[in-house]
N, C-alpha and C. Protein backbone atom coordinates (compact mmCIF):
# COMPACT_ATOMS: atom_id res chain seq x y z
N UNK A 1 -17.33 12.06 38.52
CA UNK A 1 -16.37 13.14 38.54
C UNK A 1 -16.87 14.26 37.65
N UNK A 2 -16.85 15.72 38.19
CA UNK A 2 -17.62 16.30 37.49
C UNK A 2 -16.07 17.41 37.35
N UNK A 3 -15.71 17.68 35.96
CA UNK A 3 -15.34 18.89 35.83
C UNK A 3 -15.98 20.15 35.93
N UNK A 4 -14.87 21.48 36.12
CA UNK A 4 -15.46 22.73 36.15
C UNK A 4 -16.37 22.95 34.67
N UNK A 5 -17.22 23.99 35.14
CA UNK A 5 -18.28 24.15 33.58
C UNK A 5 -17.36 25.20 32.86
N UNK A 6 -17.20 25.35 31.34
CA UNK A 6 -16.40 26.72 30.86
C UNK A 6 -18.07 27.26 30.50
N UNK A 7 -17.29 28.62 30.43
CA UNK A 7 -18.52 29.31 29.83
C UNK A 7 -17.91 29.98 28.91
N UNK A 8 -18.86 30.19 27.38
CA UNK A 8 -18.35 31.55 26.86
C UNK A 8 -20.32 31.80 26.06
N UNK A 9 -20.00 33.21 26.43
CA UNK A 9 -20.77 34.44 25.48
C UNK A 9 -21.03 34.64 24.65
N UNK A 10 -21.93 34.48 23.30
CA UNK A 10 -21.83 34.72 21.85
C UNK A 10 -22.42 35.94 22.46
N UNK A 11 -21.92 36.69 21.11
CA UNK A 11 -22.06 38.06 20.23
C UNK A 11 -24.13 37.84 20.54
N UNK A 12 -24.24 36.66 19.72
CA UNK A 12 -25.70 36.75 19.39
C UNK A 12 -27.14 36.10 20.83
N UNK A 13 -26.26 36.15 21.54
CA UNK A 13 -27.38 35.41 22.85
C UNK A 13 -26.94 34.06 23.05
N UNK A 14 -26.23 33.54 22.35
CA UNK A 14 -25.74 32.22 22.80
C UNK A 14 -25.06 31.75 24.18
N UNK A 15 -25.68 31.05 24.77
CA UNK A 15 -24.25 30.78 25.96
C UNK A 15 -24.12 29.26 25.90
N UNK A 16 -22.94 28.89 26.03
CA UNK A 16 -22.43 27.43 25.90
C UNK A 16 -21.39 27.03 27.16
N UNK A 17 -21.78 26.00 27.65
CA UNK A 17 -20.94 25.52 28.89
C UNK A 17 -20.82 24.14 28.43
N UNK A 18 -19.40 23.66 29.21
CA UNK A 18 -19.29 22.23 28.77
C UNK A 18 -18.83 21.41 30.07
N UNK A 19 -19.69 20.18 30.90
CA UNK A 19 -19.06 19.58 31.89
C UNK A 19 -18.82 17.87 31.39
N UNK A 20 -17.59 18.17 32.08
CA UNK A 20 -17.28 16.59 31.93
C UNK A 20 -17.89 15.48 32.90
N UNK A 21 -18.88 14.92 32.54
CA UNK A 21 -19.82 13.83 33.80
C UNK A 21 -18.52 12.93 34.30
N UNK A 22 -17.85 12.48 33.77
CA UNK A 22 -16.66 11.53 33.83
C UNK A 22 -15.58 11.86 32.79
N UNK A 23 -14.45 10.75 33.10
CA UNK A 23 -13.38 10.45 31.97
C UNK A 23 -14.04 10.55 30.22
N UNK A 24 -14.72 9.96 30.53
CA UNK A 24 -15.91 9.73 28.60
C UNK A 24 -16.96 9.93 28.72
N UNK A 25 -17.68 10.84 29.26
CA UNK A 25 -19.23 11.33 29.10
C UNK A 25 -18.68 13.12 29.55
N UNK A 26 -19.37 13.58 28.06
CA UNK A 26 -19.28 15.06 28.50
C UNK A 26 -20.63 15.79 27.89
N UNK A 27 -21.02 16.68 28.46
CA UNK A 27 -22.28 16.96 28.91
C UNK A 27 -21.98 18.65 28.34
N UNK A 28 -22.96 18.96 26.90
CA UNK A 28 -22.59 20.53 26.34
C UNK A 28 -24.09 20.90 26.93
N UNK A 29 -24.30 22.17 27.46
CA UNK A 29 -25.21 22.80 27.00
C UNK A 29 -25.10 24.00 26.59
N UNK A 30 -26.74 24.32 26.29
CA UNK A 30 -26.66 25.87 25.28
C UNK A 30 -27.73 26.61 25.76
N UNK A 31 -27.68 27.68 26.17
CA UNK A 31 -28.64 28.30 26.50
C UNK A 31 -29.13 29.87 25.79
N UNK A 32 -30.38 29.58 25.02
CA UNK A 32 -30.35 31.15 24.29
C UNK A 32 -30.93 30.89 22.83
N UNK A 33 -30.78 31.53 22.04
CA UNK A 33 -31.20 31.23 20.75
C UNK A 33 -29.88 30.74 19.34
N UNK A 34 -30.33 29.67 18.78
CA UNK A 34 -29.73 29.03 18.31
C UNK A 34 -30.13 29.72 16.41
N UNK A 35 -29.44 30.13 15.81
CA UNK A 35 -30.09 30.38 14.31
C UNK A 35 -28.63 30.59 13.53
N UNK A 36 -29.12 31.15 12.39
CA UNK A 36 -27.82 30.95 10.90
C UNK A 36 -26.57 31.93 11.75
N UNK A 37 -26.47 33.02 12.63
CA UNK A 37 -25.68 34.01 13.08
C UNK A 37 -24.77 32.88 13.93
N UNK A 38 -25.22 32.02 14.82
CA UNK A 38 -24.63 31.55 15.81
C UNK A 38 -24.08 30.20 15.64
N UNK A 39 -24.84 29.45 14.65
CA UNK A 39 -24.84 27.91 14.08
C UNK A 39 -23.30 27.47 13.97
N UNK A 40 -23.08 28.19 13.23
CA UNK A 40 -21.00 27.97 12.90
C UNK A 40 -20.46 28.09 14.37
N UNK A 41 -20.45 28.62 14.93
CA UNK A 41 -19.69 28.60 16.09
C UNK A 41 -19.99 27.46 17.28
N UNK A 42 -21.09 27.55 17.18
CA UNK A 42 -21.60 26.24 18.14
C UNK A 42 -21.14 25.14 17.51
N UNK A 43 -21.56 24.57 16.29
CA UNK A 43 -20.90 23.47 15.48
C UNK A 43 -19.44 23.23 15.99
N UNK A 44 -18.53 24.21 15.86
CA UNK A 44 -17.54 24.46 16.46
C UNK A 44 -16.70 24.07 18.07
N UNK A 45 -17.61 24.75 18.66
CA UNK A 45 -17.20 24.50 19.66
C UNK A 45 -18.13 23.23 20.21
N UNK A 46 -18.99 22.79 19.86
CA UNK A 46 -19.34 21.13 20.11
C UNK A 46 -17.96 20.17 19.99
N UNK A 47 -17.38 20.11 18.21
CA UNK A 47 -16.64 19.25 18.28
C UNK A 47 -15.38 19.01 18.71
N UNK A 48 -14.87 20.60 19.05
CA UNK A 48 -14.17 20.86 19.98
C UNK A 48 -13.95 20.27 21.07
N UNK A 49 -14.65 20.64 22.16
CA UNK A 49 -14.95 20.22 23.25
C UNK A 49 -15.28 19.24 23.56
N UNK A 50 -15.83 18.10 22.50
CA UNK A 50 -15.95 16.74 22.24
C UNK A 50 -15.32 15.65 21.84
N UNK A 51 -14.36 16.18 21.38
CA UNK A 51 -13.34 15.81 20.68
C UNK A 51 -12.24 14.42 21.06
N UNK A 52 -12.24 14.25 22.05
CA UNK A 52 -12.16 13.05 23.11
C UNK A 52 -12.73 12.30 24.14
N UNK A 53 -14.06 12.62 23.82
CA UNK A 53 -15.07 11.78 24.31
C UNK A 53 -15.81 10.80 23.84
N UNK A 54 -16.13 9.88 24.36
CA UNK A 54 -17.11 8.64 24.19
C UNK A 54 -18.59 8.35 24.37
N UNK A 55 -18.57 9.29 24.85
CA UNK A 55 -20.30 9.65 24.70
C UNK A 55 -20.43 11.27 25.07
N UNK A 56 -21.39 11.91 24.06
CA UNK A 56 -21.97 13.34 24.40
C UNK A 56 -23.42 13.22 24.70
N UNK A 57 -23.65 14.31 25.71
CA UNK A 57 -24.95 14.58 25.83
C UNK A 57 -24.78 16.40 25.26
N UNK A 58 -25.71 16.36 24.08
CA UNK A 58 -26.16 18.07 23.83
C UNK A 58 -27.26 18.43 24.10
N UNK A 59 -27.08 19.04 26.06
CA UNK A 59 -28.38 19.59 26.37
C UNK A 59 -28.53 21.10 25.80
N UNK A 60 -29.99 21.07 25.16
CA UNK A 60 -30.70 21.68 24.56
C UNK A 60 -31.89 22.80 25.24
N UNK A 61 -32.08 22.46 26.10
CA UNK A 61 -33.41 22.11 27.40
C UNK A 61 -33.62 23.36 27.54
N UNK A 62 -32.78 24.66 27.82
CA UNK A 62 -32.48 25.89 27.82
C UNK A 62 -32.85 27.11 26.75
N UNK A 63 -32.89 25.97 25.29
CA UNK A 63 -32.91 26.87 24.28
C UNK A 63 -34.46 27.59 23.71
N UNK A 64 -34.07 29.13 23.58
CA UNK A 64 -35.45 29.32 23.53
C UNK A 64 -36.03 29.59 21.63
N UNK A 65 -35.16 29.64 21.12
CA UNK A 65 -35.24 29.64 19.57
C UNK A 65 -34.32 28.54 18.97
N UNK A 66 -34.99 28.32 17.78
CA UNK A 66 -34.18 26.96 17.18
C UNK A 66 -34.51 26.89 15.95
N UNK A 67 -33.65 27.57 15.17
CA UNK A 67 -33.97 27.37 13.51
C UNK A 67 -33.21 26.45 12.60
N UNK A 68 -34.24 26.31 11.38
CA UNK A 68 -33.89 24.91 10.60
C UNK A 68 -32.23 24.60 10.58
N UNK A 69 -31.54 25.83 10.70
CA UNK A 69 -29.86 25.62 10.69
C UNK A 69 -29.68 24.58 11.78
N UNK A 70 -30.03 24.66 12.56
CA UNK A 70 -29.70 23.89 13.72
C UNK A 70 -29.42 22.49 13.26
N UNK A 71 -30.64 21.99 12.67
CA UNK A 71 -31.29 20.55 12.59
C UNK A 71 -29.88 20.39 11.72
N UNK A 72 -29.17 20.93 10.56
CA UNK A 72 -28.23 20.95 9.64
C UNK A 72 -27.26 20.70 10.89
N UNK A 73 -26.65 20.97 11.79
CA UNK A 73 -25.49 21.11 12.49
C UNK A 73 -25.95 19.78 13.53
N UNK A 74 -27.02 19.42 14.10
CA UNK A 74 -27.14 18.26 14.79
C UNK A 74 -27.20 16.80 13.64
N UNK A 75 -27.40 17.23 12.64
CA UNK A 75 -27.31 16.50 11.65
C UNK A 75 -25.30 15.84 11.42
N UNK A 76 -24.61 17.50 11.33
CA UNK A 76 -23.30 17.32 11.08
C UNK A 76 -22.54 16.31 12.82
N UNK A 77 -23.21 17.12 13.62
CA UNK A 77 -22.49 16.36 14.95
C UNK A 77 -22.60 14.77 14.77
N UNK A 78 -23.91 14.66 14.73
CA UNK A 78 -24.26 12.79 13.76
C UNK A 78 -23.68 12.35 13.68
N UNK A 79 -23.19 12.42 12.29
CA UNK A 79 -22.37 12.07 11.28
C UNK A 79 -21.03 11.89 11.71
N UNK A 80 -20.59 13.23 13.11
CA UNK A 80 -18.95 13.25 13.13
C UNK A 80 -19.29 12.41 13.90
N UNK A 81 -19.83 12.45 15.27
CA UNK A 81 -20.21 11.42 16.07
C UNK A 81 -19.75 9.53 15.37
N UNK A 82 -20.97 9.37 14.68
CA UNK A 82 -20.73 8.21 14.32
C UNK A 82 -19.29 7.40 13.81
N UNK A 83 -18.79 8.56 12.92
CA UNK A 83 -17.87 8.06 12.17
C UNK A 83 -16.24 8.13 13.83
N UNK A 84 -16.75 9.00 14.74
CA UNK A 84 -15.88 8.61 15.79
C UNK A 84 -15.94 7.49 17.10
N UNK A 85 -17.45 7.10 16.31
CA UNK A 85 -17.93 5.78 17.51
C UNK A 85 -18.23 6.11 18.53
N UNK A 86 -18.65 7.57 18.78
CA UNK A 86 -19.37 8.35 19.92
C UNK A 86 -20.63 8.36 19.97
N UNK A 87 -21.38 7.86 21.23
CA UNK A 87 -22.65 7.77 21.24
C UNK A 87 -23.24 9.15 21.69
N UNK A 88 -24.21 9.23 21.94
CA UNK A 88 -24.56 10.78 21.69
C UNK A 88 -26.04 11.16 21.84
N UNK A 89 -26.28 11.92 22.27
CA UNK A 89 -28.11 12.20 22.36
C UNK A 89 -28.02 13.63 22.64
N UNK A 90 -29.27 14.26 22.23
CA UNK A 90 -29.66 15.79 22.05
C UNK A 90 -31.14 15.24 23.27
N UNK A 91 -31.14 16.63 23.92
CA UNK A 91 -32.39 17.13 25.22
C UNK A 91 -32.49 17.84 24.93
N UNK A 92 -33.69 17.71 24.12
CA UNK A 92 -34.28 18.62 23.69
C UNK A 92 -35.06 19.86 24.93
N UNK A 93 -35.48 21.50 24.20
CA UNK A 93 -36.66 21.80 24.94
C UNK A 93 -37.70 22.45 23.90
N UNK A 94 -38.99 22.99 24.29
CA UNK A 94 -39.76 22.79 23.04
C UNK A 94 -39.36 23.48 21.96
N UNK A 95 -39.43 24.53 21.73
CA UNK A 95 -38.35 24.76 20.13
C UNK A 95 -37.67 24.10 19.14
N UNK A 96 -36.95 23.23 20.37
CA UNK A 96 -35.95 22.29 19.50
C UNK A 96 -36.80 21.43 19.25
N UNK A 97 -37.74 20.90 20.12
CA UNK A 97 -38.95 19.31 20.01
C UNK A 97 -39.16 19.45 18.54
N UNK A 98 -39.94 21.06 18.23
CA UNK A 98 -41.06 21.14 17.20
C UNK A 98 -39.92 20.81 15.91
N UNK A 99 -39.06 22.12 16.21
CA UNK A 99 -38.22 21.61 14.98
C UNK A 99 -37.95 19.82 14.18
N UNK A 100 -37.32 19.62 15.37
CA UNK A 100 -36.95 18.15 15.49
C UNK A 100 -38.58 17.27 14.57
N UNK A 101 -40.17 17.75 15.75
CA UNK A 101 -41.09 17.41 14.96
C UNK A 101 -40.70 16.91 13.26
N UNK A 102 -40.44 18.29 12.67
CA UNK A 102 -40.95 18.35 11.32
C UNK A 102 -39.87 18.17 10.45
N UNK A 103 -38.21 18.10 10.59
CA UNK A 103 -37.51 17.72 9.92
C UNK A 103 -37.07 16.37 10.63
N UNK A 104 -37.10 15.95 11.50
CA UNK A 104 -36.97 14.38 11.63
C UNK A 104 -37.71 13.49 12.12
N UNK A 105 -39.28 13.76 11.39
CA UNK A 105 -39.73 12.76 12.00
C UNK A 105 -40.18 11.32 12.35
N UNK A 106 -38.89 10.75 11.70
CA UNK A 106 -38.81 9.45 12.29
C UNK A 106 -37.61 9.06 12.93
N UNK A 107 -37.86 10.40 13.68
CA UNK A 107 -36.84 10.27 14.94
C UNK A 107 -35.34 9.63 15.01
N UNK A 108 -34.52 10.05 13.22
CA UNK A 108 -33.18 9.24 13.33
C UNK A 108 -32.22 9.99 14.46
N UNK A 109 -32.27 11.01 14.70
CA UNK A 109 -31.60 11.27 16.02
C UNK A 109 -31.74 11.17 17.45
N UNK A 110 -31.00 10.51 18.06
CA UNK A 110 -31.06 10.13 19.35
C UNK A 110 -31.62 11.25 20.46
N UNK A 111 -32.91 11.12 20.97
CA UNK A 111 -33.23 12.13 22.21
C UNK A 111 -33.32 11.54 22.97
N UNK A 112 -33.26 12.39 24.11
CA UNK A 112 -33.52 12.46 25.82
C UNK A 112 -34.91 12.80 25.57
N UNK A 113 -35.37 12.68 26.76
CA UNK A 113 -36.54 13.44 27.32
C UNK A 113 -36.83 14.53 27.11
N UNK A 114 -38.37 14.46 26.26
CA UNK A 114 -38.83 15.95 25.88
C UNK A 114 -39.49 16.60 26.62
């Protein structure tokens, strides 16, 4: 069952859509550049929009910039994640890979296919 996608617009190049794969799998992506201007709001509207789900996927795949803020906010989703017993994985695309590279690399966050 696929819900409609929402869309909204950041100010800064961001675009974020959210589909529901089912009842408990919901599926964010982001398309655009991700940095300190946009970070709060995405954080935001992740847990938002997540907020009653049982598993997230945060496709990434789209994104063409990805700064260290990021890794801080996939870090925070983690954390909320876990402590809500939501399983969860980031798809990455290369931007996000390299990042990902060099602040986690022993891979404690869950990826998809790079």
């Amino acid at each position: 069952m696929t819900a409609p996608v929402l869309n909204i617009a950041s100010r800064t190049g961001l675009q974020l859509s959210t589909e529901w794969v089912n009842p408990t799998i919901v599926r964010i992506s982001a398309s655009g550049e991700i940095d300190a201007a946009n970070c709060a709001d995405m954080l935001d509207y992740v847990l938002r929009r997540a907020a009653n789900c049982r598993s997230l996927i945060l496709d990434l795949k789209d994104v063409t910039f990805f700064a260290t803020v990021g890794f801080s906010m996939l870090q925070t989703i983690g954390a909320r994640s876990s402590r809500a017993s939501v399983s969860w994985m980031v798809v990455p695309s290369a931007p996000v890979a390299r990042v990902l590279s060099i602040c986690d690399p022993q891979r404690t966050l869950p990826r998809g296919v790079e």
